[in-house]
Protein backbone atom coordinates (compact mmCIF):
# COMPACT_ATOMS: atom_id res chain seq x y z
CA UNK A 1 -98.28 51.78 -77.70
CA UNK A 2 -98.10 50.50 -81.11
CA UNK A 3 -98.55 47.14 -82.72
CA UNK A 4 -96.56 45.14 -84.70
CA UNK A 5 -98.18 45.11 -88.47
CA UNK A 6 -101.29 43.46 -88.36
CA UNK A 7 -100.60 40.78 -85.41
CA UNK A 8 -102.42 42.74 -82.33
CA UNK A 9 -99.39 42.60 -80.48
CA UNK A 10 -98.35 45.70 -78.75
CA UNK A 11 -94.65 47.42 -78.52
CA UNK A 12 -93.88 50.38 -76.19
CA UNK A 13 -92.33 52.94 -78.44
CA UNK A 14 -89.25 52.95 -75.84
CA UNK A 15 -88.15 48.95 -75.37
CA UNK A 16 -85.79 47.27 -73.78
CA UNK A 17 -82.86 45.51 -75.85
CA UNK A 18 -81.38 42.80 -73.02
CA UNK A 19 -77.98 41.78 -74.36
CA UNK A 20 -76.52 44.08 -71.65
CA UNK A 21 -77.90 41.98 -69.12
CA UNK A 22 -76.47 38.93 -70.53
CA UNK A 23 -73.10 40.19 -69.49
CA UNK A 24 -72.22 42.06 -73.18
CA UNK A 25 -68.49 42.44 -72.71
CA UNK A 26 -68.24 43.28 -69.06
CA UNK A 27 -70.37 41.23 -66.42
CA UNK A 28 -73.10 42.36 -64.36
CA UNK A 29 -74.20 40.63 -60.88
CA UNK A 30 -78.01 39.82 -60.75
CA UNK A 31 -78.62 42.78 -58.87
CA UNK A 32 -77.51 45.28 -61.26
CA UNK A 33 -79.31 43.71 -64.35
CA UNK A 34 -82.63 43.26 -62.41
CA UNK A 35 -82.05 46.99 -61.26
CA UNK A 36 -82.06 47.81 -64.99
CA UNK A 37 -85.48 45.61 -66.08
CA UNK A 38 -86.69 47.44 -62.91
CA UNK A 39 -85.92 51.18 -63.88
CA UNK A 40 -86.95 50.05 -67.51
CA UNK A 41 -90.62 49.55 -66.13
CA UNK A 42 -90.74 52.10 -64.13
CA UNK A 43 -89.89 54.44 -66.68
CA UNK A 44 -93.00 52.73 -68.86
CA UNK A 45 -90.93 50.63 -71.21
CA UNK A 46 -93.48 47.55 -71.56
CA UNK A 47 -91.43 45.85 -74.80
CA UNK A 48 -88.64 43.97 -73.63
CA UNK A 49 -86.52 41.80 -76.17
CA UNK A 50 -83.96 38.73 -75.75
CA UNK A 51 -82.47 36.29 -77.50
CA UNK A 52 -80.48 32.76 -76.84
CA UNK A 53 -77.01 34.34 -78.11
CA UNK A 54 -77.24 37.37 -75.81
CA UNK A 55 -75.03 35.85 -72.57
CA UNK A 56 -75.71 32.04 -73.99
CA UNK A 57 -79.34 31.71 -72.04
CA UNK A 58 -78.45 33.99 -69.45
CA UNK A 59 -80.13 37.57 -70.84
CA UNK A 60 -83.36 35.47 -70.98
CA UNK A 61 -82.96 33.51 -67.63
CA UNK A 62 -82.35 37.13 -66.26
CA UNK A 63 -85.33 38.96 -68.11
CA UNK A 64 -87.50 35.82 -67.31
CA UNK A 65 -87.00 36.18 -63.68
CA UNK A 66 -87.52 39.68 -63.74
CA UNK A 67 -90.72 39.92 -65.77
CA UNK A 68 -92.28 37.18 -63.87
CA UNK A 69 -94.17 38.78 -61.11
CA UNK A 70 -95.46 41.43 -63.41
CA UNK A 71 -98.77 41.17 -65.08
CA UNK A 72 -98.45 39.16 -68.34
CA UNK A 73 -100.66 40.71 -70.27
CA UNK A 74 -98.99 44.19 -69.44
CA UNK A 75 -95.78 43.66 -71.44
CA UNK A 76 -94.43 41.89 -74.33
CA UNK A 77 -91.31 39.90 -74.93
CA UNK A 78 -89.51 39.04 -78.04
CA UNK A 79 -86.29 36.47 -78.69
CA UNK A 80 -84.76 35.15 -81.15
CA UNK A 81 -84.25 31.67 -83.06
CA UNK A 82 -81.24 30.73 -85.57
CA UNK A 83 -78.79 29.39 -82.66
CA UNK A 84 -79.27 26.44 -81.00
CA UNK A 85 -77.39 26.34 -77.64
CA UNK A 86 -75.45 23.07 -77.15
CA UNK A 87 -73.65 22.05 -73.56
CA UNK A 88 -69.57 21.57 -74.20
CA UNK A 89 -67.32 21.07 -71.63
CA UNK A 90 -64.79 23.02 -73.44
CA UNK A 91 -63.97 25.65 -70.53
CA UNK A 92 -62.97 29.38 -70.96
CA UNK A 93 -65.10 32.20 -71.57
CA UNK A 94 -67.74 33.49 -73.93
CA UNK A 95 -65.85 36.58 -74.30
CA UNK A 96 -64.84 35.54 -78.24
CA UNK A 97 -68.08 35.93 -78.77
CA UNK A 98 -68.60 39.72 -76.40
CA UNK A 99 -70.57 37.96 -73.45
CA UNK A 100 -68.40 37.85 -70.06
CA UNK A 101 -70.25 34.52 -68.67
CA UNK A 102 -68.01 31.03 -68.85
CA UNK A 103 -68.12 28.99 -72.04
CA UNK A 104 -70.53 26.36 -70.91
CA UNK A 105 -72.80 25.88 -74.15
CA UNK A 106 -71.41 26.48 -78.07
CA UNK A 107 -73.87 28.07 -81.00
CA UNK A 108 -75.00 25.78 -83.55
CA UNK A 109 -76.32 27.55 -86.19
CA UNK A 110 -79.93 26.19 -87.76
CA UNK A 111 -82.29 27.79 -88.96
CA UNK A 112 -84.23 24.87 -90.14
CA UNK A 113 -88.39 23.95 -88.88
CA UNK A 114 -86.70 21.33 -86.19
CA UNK A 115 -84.05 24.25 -84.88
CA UNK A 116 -86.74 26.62 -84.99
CA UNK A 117 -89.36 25.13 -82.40
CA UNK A 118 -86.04 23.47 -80.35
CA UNK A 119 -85.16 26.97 -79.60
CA UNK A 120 -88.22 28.23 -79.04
CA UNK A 121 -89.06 25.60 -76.32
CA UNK A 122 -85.24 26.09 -74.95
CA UNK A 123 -86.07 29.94 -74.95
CA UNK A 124 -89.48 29.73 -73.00
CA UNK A 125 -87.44 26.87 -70.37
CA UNK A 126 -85.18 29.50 -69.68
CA UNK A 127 -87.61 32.87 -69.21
CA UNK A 128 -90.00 30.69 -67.61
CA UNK A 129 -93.21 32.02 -69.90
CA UNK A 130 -95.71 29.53 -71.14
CA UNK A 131 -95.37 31.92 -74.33
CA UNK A 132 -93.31 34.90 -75.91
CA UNK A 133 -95.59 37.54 -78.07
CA UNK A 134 -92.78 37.56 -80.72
CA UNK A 135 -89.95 36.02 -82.63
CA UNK A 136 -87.22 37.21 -84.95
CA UNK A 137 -85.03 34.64 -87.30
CA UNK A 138 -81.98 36.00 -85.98
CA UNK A 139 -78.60 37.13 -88.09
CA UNK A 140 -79.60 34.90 -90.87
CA UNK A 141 -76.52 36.66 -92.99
CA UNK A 142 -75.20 33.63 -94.18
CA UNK A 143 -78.27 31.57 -94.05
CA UNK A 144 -80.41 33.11 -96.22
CA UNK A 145 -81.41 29.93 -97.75
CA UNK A 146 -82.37 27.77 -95.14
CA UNK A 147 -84.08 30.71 -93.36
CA UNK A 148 -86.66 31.61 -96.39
CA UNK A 149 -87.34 27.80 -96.96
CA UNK A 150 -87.37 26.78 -93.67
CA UNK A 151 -87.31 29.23 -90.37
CA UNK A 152 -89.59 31.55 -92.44
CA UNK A 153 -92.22 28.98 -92.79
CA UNK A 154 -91.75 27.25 -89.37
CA UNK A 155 -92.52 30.80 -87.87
CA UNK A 156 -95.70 31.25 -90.18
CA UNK A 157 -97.16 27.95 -89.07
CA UNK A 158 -96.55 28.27 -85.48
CA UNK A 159 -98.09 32.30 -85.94
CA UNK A 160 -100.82 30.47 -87.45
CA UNK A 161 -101.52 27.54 -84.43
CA UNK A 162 -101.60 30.75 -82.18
CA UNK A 163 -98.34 29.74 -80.72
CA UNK A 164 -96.78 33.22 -81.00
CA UNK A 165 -98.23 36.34 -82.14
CA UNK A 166 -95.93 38.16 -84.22
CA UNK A 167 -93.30 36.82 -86.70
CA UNK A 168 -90.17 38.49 -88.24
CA UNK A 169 -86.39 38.81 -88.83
CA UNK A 170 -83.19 40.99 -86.97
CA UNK A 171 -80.27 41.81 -88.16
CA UNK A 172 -77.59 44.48 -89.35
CA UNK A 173 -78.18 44.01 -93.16
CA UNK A 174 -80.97 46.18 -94.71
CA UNK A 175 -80.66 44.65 -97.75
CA UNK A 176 -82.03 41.24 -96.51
CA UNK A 177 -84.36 42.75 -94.07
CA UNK A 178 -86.34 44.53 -97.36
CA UNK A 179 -86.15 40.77 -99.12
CA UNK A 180 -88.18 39.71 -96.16
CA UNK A 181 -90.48 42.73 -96.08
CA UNK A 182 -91.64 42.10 -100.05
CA UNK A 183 -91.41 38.27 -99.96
CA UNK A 184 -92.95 37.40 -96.71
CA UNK A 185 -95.49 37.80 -94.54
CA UNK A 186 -93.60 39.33 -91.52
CA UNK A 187 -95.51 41.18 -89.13
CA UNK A 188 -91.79 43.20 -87.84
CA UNK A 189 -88.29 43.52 -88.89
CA UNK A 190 -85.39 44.40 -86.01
CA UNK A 191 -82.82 46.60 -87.78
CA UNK A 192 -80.01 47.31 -85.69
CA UNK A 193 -77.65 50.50 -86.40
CA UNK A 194 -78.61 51.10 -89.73
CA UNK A 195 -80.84 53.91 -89.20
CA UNK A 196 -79.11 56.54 -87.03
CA UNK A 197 -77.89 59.90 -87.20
CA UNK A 198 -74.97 58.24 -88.90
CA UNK A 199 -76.03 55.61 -91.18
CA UNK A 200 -78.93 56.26 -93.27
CA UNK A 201 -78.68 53.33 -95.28
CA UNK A 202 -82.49 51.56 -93.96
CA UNK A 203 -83.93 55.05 -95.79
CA UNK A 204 -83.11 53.90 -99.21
CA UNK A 205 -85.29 50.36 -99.32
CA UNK A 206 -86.43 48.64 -96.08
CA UNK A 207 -88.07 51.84 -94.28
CA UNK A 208 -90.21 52.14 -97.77
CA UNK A 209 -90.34 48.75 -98.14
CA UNK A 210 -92.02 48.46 -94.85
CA UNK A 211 -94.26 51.74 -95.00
CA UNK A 212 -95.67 50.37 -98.65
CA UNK A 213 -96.59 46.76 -96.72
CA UNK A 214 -97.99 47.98 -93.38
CA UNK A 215 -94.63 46.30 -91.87
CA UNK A 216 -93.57 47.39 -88.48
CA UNK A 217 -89.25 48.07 -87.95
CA UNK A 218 -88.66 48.10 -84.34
CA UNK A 219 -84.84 50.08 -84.84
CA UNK A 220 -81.74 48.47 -82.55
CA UNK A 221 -78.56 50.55 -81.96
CA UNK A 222 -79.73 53.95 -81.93
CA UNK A 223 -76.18 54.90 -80.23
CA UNK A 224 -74.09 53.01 -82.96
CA UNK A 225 -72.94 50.99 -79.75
CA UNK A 226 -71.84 54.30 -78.07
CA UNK A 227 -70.12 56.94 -80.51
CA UNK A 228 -73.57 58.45 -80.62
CA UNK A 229 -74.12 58.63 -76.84
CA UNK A 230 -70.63 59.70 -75.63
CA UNK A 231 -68.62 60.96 -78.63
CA UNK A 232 -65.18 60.72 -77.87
CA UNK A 233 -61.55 59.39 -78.61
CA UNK A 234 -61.96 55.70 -78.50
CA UNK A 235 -65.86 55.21 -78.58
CA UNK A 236 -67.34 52.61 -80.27
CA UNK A 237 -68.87 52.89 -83.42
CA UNK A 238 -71.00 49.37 -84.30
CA UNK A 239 -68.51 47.38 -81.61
CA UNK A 240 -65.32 48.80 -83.36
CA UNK A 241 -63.02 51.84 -82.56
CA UNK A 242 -64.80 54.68 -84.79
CA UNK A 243 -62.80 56.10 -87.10
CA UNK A 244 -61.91 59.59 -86.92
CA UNK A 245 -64.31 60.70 -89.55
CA UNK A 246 -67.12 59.76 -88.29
CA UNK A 247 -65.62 60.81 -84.95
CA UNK A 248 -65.43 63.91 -85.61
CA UNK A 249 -69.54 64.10 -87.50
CA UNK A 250 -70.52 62.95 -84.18
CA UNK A 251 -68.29 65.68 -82.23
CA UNK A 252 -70.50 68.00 -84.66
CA UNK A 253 -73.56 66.73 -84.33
CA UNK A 254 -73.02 66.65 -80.67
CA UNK A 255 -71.76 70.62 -80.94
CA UNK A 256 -75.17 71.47 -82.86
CA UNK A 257 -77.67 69.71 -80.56
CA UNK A 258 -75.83 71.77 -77.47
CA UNK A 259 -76.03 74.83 -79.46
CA UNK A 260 -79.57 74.39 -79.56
CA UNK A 261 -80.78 73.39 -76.30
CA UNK A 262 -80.63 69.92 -76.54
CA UNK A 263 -78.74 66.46 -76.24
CA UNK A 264 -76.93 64.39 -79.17
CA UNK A 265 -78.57 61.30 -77.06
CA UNK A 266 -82.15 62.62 -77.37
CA UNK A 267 -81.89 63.31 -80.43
CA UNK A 268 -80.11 60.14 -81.75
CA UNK A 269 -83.31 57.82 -79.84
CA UNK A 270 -85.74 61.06 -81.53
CA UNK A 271 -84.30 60.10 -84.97
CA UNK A 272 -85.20 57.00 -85.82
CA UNK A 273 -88.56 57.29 -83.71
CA UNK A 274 -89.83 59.92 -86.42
CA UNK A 275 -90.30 57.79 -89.15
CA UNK A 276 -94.01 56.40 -90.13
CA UNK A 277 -93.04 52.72 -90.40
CA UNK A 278 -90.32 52.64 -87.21
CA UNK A 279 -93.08 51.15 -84.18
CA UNK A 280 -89.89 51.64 -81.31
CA UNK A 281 -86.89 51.94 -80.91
CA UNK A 282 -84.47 49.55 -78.69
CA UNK A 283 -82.36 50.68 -76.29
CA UNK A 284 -79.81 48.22 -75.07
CA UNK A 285 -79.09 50.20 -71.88
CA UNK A 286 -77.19 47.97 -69.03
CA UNK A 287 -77.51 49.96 -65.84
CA UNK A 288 -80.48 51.99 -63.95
CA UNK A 289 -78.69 54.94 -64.28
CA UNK A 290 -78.73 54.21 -68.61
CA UNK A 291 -82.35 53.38 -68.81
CA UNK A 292 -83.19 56.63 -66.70
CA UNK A 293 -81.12 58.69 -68.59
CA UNK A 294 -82.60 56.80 -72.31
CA UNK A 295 -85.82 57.34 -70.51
CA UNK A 296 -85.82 61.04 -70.09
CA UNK A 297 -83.91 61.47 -73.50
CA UNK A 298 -86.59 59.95 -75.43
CA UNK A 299 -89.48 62.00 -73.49
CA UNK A 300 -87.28 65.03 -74.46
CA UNK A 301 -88.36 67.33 -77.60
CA UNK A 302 -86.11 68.22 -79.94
CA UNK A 303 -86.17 71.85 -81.69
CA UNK A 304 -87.19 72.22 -85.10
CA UNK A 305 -83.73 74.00 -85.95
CA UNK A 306 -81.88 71.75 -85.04
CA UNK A 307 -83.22 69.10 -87.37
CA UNK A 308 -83.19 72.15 -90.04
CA UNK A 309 -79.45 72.85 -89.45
CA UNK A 310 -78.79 69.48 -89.96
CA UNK A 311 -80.37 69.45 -93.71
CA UNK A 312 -78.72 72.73 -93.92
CA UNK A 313 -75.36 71.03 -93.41
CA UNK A 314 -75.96 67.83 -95.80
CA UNK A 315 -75.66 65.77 -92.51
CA UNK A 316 -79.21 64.22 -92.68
CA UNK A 317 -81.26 63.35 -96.13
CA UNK A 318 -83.56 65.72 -97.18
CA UNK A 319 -86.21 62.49 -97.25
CA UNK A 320 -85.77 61.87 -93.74
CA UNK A 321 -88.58 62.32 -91.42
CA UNK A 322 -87.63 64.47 -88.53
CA UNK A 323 -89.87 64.33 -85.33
CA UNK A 324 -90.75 67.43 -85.38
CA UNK A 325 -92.76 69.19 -88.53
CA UNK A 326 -91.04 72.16 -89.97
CA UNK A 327 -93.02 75.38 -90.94
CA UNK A 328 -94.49 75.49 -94.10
């Protein structure tokens, strides 16, 4: 277990990411999701995170239900603020927006001191918690404003009245993720799919950023959103159709980790893991079966070679921490 920066709350250096089981592109009955926050305890995951977009309330009415006979202070959960979830009688489906569950609420963005503690209460309605241990301004891409002058500050003062333990921001865009690092006081930053065996990019500022400030990254989308566990034609590569290039790097890097004993999975969740300021890494797995298998990958070791034959090949930085130490 770690903790996030200096807030005493604690993070299992496997967690559980649960847009899957708010019906992320396909649906799920109850059975199977709870089957997955099952398997994801059992397999000692104790950091389970959520948010109001993922399913429009339902990931957190699910995880809520889940987590509620467990022992509280054995696990941690984490959502999200930034959308507000309004009822519309609109009809359809959420699928515009990837969750398979009918349309029956729209997102309103605000990520202003009102929105923030509206959501939170909403959030804690639906997992049935008296409290969540942390909170992320969520996707605040085009809201960068309103976030640092208001959702920042609303998150600091409710910190402060003890209301939540640890504070911080997720998202896809290192760049803002770093301006939170040096001009906050976040305890944790959720980056998702920019540090991976194919994107590098949280190397260059946030991951040093975060080291120099004591500030945990908990790293989402290890997998890329699947190229990276299942290379093949057609996988996804951050929710898109990967293009061939990178394709065909993760058809090699796949062919290397064989060639030496191991799995491109275990070593895509080893990756990230290895660097000094990443506290866990997320796993948004939507079966059993996928949290097992995550599971076991993690727990897996990964031979110095094949981190080495990597560097050899120019397909990983020579700055990158690898997990496991080469000779000297």
């Amino acid at each position: 277990m770690s903790t996030l920066g200096s807030s005493g709350v604690e993070v299992s250096e496997l967690s559980f990411g649960a847009a899957g089981i708010g019906n992320l592109f396909t649906a799920l009955d109850d059975e199977q999701a709870y089957a997955a926050v099952d398997a994801a305890w059992a397999g000692g995951i104790r950091y389970f995170d959520t948010a109001p977009h993922y399913g429009i309330g339902l990931s957190e009415r699910r995880l809520g239900a889940i987590l509620r006979d467990r022992p509280r202070a054995e696990y941690t959960v984490s959502t999200k603020v930034g959308r507000l979830l309004e009822p519309t009688d609109a009809g359809g489906d959420d699928l515009a927006d990837g969750f398979a569950v009918p349309a029956t609420h729209r997102r309103v963005w605000d990520f202003s001191a009102d929105g923030v503690r509206r959501s939170l209460d909403a959030s804690l309605e639906r997992l049935g918690l008296d409290r969540v241990d942390a909170v992320y301004l969520h996707d605040p891409d085009d809201h960068a404003e309103q976030a640092f002058r208001e959702g920042y500050p609303a998150l600091e003062k409710l910190r402060s009245e003890g209301v939540i333990g640890a504070i911080g921001a997720g998202m896809n865009r290192t760049e803002m993720l770093t301006r939170f690092v040096r001009e906050t006081d976040v305890d944790v930053v959720l980056c998702a799919g920019r540090y991976t065996l194919l994107d590098h990019r949280a190397l260059t500022d946030l991951l040093p950023a975060a080291h120099e400030r004591g500030t945990s990254v908990v790293i989402g989308g290890a997998f890329n959103s699947g190229l990276l566990a299942d290379p093949r034609p057609g996988a996804t590569y951050n929710y898109a159709t990967a293009p061939a290039e990178l394709l065909d790097r993760a058809l090699r890097l796949k062919d290397i980790a064989e060639r030496h004993g191991t799995s491109l999975r275990a070593a895509a969740l080893a990756f990230p893991a290895a660097h000094p300021a990443v506290v866990s890494v997320l796993v948004g797995a939507r079966s059993a079966h996928e949290v097992r298998d995550c599971v076991e990958r993690f727990a897996a070791p990964v031979p110095a070679a094949f981190w080495r034959e990597l560097r050899d090949a120019h397909l990983l930085p020579e700055d990158a921490p690898v997990p496991v130490q080469e000779p000297s």
